[in-house]
N, C-alpha and C. Protein backbone atom coordinates (compact mmCIF):
# COMPACT_ATOMS: atom_id res chain seq x y z
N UNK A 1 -18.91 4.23 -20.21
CA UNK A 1 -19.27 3.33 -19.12
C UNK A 1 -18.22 2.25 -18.93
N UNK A 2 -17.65 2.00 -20.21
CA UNK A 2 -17.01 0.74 -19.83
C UNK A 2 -15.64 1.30 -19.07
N UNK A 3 -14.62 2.18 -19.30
CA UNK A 3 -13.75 3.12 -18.62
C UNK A 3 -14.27 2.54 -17.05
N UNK A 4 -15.35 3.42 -16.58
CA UNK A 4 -16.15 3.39 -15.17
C UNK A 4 -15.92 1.73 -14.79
N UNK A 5 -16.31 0.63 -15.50
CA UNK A 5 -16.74 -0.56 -15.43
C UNK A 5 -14.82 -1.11 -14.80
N UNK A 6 -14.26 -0.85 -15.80
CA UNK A 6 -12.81 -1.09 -16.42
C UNK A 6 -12.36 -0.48 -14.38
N UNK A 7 -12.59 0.46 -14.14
CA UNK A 7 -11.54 1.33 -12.92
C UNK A 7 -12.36 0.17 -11.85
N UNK A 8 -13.53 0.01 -11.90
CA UNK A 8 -13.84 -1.03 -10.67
C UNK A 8 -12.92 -2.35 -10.12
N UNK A 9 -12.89 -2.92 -11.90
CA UNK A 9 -12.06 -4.32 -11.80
C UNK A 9 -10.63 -3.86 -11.47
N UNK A 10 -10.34 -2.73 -11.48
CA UNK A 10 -8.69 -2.74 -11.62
C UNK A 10 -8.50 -2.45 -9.88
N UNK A 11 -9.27 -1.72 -9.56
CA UNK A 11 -9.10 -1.49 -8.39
C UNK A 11 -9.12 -2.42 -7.50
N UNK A 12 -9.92 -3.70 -7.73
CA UNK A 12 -10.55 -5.16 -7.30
C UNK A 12 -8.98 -5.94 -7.46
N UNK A 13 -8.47 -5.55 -8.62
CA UNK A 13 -7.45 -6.14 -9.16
C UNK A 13 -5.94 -6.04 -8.71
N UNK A 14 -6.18 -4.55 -7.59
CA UNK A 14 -5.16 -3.76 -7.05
C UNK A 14 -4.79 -4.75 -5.95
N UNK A 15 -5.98 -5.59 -5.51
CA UNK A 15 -5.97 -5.65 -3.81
C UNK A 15 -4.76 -6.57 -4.06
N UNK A 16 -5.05 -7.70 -5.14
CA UNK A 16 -4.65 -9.08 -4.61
C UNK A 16 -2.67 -8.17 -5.42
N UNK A 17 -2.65 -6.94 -6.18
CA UNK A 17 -1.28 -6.62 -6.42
C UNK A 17 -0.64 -6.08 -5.45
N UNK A 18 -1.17 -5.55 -4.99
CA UNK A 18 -0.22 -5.02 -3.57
C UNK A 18 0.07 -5.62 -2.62
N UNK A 19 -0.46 -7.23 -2.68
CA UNK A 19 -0.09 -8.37 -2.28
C UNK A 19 0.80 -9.25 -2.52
N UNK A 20 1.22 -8.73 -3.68
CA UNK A 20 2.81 -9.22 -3.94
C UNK A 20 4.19 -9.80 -3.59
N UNK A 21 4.44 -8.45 -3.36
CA UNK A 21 5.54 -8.43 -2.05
C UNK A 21 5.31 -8.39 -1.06
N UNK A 22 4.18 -8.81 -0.14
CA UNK A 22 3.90 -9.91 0.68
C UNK A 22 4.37 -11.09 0.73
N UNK A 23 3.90 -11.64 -0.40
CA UNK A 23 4.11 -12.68 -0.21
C UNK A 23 5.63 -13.15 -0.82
N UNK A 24 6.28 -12.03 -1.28
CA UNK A 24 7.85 -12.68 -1.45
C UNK A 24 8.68 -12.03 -0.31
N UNK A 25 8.17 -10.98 0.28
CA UNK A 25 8.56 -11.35 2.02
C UNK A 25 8.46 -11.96 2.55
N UNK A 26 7.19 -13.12 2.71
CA UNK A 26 7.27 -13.87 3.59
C UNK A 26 8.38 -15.57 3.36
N UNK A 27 8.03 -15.76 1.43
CA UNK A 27 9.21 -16.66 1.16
C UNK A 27 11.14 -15.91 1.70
N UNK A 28 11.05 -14.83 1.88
CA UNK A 28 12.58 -14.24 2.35
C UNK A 28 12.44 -14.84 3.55
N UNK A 29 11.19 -14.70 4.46
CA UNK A 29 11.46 -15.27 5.79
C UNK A 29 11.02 -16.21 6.04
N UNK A 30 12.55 -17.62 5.19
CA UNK A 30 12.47 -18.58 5.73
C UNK A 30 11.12 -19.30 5.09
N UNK A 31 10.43 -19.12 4.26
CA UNK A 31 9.37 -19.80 2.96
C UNK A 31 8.20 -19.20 3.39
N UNK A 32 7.31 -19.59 2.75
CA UNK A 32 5.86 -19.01 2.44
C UNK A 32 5.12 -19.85 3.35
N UNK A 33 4.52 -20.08 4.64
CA UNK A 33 4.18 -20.72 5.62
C UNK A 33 2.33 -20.44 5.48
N UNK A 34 2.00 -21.89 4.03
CA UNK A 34 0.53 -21.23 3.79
C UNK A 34 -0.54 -22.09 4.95
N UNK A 35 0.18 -22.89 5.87
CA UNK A 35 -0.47 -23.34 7.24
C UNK A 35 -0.94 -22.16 8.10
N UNK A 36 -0.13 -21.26 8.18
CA UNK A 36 -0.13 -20.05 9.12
C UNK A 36 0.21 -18.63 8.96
N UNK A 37 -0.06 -18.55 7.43
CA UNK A 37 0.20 -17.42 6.90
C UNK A 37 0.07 -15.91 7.60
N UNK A 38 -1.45 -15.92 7.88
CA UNK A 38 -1.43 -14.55 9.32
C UNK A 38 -0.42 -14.05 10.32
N UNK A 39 0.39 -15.80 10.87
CA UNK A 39 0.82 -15.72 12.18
C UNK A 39 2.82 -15.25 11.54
N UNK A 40 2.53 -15.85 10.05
CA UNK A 40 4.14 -15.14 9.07
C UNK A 40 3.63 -13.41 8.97
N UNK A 41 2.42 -13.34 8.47
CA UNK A 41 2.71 -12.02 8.45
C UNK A 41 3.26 -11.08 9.13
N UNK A 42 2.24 -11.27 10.46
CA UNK A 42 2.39 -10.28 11.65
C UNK A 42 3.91 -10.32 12.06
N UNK A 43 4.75 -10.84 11.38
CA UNK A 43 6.05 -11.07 12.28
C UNK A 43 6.96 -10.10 10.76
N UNK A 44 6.54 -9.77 9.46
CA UNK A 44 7.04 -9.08 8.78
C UNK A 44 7.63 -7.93 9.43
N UNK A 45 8.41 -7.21 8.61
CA UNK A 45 9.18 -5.77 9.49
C UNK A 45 9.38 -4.94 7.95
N UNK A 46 9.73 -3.88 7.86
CA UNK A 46 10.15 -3.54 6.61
C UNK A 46 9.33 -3.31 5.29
N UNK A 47 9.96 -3.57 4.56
CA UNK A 47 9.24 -3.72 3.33
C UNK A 47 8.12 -4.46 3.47
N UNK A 48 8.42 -5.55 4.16
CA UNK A 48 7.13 -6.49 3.81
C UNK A 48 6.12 -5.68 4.85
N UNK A 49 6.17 -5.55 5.73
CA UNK A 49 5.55 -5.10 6.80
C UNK A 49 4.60 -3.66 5.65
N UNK A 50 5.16 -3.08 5.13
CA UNK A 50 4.58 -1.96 4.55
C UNK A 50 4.01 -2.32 3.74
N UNK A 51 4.20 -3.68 2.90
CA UNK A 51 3.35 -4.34 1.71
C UNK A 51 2.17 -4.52 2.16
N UNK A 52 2.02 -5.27 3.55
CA UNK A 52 1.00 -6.02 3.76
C UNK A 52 0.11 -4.54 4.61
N UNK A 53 0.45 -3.41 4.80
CA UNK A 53 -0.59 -2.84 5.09
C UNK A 53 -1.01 -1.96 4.03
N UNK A 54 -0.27 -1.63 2.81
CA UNK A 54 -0.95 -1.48 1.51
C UNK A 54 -1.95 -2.58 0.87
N UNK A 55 -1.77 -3.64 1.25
CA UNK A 55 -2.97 -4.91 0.76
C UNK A 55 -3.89 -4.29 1.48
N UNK A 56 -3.77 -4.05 3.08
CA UNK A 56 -5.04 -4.39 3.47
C UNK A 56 -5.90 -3.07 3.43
N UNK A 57 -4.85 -1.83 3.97
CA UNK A 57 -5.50 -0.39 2.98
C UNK A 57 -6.66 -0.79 1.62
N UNK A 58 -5.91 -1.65 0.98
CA UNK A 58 -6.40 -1.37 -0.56
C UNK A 58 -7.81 -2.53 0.04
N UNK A 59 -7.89 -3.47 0.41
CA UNK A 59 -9.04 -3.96 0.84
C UNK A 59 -9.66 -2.86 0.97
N UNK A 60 -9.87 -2.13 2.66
CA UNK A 60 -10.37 -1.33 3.12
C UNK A 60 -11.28 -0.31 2.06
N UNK A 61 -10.33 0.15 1.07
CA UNK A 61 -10.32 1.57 -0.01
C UNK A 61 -11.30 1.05 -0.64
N UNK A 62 -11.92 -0.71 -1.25
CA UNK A 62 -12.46 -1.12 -2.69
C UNK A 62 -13.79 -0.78 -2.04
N UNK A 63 -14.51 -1.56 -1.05
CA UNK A 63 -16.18 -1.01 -0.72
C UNK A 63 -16.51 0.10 -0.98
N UNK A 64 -15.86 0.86 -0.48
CA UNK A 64 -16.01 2.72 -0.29
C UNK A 64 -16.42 3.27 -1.89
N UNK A 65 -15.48 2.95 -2.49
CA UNK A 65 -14.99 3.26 -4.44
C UNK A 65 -15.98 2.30 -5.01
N UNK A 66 -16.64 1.44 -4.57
CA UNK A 66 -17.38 0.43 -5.46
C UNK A 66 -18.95 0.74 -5.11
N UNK A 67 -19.31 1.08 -4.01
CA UNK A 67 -20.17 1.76 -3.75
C UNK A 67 -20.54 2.98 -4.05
N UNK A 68 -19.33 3.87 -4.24
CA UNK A 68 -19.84 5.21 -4.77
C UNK A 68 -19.94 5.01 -6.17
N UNK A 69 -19.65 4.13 -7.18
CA UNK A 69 -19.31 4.20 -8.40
C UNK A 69 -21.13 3.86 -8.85
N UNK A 70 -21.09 2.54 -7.83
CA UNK A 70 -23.13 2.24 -7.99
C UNK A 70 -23.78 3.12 -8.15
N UNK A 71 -23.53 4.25 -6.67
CA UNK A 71 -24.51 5.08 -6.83
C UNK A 71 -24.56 6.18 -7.66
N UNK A 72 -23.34 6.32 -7.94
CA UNK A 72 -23.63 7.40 -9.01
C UNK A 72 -24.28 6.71 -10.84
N UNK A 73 -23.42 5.92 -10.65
CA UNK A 73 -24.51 4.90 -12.07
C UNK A 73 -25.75 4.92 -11.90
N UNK A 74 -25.90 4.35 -10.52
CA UNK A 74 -27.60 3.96 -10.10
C UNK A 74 -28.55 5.52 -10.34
N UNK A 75 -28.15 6.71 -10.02
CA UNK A 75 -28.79 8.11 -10.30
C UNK A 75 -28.43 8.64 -11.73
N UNK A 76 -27.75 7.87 -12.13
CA UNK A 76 -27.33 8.37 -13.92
C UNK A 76 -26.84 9.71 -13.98
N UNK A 77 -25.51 10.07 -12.93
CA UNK A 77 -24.66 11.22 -12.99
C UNK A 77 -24.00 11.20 -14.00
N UNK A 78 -23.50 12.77 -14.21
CA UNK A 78 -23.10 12.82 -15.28
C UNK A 78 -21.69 12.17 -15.62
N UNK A 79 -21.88 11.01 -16.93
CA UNK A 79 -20.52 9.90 -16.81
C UNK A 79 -19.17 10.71 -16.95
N UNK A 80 -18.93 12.14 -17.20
CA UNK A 80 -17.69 12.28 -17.27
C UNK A 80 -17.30 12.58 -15.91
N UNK A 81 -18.41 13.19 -15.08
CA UNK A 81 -17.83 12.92 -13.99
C UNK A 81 -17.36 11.64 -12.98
N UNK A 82 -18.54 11.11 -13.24
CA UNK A 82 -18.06 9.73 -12.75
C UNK A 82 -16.74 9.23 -13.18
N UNK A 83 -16.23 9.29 -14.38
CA UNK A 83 -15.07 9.15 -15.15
C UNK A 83 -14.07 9.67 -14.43
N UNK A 84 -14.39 11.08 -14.39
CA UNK A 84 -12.90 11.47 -13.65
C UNK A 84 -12.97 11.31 -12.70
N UNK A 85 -13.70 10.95 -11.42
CA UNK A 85 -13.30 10.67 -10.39
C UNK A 85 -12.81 9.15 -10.14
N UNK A 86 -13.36 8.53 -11.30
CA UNK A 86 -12.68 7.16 -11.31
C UNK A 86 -11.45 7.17 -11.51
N UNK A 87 -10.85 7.95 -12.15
CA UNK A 87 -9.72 8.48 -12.80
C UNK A 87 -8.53 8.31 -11.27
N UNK A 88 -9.21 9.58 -10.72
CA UNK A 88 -8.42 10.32 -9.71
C UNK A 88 -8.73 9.12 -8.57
N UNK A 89 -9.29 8.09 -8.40
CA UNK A 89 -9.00 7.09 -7.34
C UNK A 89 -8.26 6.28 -7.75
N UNK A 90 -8.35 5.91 -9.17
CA UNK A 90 -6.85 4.87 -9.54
C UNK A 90 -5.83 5.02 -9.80
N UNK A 91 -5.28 6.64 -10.11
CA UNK A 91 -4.14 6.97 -9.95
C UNK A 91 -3.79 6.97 -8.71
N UNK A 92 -4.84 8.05 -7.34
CA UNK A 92 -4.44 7.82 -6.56
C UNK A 92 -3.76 6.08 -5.57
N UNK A 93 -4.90 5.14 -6.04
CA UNK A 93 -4.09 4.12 -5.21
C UNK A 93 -3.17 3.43 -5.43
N UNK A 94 -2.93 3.88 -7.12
CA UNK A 94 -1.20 3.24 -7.09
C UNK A 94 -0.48 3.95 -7.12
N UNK A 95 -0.30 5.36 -6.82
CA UNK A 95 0.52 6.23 -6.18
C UNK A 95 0.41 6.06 -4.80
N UNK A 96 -0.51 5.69 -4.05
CA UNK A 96 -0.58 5.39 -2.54
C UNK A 96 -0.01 3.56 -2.28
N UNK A 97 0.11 3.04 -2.97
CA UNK A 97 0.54 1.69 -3.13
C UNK A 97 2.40 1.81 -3.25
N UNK A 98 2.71 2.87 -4.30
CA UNK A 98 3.83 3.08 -4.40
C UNK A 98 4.21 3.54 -3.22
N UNK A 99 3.63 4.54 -3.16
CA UNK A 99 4.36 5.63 -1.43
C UNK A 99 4.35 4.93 -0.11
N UNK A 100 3.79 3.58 -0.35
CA UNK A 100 3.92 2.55 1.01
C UNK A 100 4.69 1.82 0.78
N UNK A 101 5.60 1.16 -0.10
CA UNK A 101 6.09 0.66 -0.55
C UNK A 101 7.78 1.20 0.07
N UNK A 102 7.42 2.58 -0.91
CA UNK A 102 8.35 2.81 -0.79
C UNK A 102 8.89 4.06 0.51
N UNK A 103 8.22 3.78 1.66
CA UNK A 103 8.24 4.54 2.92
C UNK A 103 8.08 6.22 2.74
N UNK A 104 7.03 6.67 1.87
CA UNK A 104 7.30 7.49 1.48
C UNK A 104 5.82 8.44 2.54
N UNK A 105 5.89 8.80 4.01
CA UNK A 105 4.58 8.89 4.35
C UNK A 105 3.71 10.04 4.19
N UNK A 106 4.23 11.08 4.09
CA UNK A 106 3.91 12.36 3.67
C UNK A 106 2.90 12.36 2.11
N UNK A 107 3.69 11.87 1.21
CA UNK A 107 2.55 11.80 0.25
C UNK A 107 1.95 10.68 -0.24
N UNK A 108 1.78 9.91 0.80
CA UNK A 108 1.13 8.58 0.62
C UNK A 108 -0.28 8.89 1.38
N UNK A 109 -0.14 9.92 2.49
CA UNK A 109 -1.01 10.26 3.45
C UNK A 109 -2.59 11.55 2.11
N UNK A 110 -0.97 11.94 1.41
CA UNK A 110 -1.70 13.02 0.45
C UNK A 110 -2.73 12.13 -0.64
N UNK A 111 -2.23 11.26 -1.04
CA UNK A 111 -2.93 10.57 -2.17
C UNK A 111 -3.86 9.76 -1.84
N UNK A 112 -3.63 9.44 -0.38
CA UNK A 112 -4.77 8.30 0.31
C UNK A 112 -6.17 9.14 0.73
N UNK A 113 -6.15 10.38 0.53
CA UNK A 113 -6.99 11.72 1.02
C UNK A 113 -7.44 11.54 -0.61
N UNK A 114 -7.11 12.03 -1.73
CA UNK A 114 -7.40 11.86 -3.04
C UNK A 114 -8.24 10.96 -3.05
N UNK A 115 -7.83 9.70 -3.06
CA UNK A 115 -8.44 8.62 -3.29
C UNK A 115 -9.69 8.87 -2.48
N UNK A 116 -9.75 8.90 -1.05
CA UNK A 116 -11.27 8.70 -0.35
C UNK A 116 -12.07 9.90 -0.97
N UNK A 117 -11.38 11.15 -1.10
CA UNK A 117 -12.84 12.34 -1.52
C UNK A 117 -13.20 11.80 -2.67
N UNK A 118 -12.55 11.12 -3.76
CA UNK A 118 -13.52 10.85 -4.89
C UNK A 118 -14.39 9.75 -4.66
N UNK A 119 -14.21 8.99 -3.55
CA UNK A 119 -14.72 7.99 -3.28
C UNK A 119 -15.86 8.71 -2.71
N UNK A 120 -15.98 9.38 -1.77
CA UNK A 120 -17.38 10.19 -1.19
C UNK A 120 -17.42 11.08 -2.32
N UNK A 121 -16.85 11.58 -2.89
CA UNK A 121 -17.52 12.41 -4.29
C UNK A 121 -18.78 11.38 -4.78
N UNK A 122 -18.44 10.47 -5.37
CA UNK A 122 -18.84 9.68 -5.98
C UNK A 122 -20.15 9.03 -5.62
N UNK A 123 -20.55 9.12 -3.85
CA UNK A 123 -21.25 8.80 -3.53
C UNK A 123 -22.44 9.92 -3.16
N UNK A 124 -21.86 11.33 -3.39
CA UNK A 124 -22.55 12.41 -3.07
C UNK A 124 -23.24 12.88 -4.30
N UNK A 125 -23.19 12.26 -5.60
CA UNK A 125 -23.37 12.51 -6.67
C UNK A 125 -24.59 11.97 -6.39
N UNK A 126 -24.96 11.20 -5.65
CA UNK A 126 -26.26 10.55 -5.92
C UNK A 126 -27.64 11.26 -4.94
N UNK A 127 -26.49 12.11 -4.08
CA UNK A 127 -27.83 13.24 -3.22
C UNK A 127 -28.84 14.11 -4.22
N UNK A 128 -29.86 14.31 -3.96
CA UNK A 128 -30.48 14.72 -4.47
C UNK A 128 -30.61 16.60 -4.66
């Protein structure tokens, strides 16, 4: 359980990392503008530009994965499965964190597919 417990926080833990280099893109352009930070983002290009839609991906990705993880706890599936699909969403999103990063779209598209079926795996575990 604690593994299961452990992939929640990390994933929680992902959002604010792939936020990173965000925010040392936005100190490249000209400092970190925390008055109007939104209005620095949207003007990123590049790298940063690809950072900040891996943050918000990884927002998007945590409900989905945190919800299925409940329900399969909440029906008392079987924990190795729950396990490995916890598994296969946190590899996938920092392989999908990497592959945005690093403009890589083909298998960023592949691992971002990984990541959501275990995420509805996870939540289908709890159908009856």
């Amino acid at each position: 359980m604690s593994f299961v417990i452990g992939s929640v926080i990390f994933a929680a833990l992902m959002i604010m990392v792939s936020k990173l280099p965000v925010g040392y893109a936005m100190i490249q352009d000209g400092g970190y503008d925390n008055n109007m930070p939104r209005e620095q983002q949207a003007r990123l290009s590049g790298m940063g530009a690809r950072a900040l839609a891996a943050h918000q991906n990884s927002i998007e990705a945590f409900p989905l994965f945190a919800v299925g993880v409940l329900l399969a706890l909440w029906v008392q599936a079987p924990m190795e499965t729950i396990s490995l699909l916890c598994s296969v969403f946190v590899l996938a999103r920092i392989a999908y964190v990497v592959c945005y990063w690093k403009d890589w779209a083909l298998p960023r598209t592949t691992v971002w597919m990984a990541g959501f079926v275990s995420s509805i795996w996870l939540m289908c575990l709890a159908l009856p």
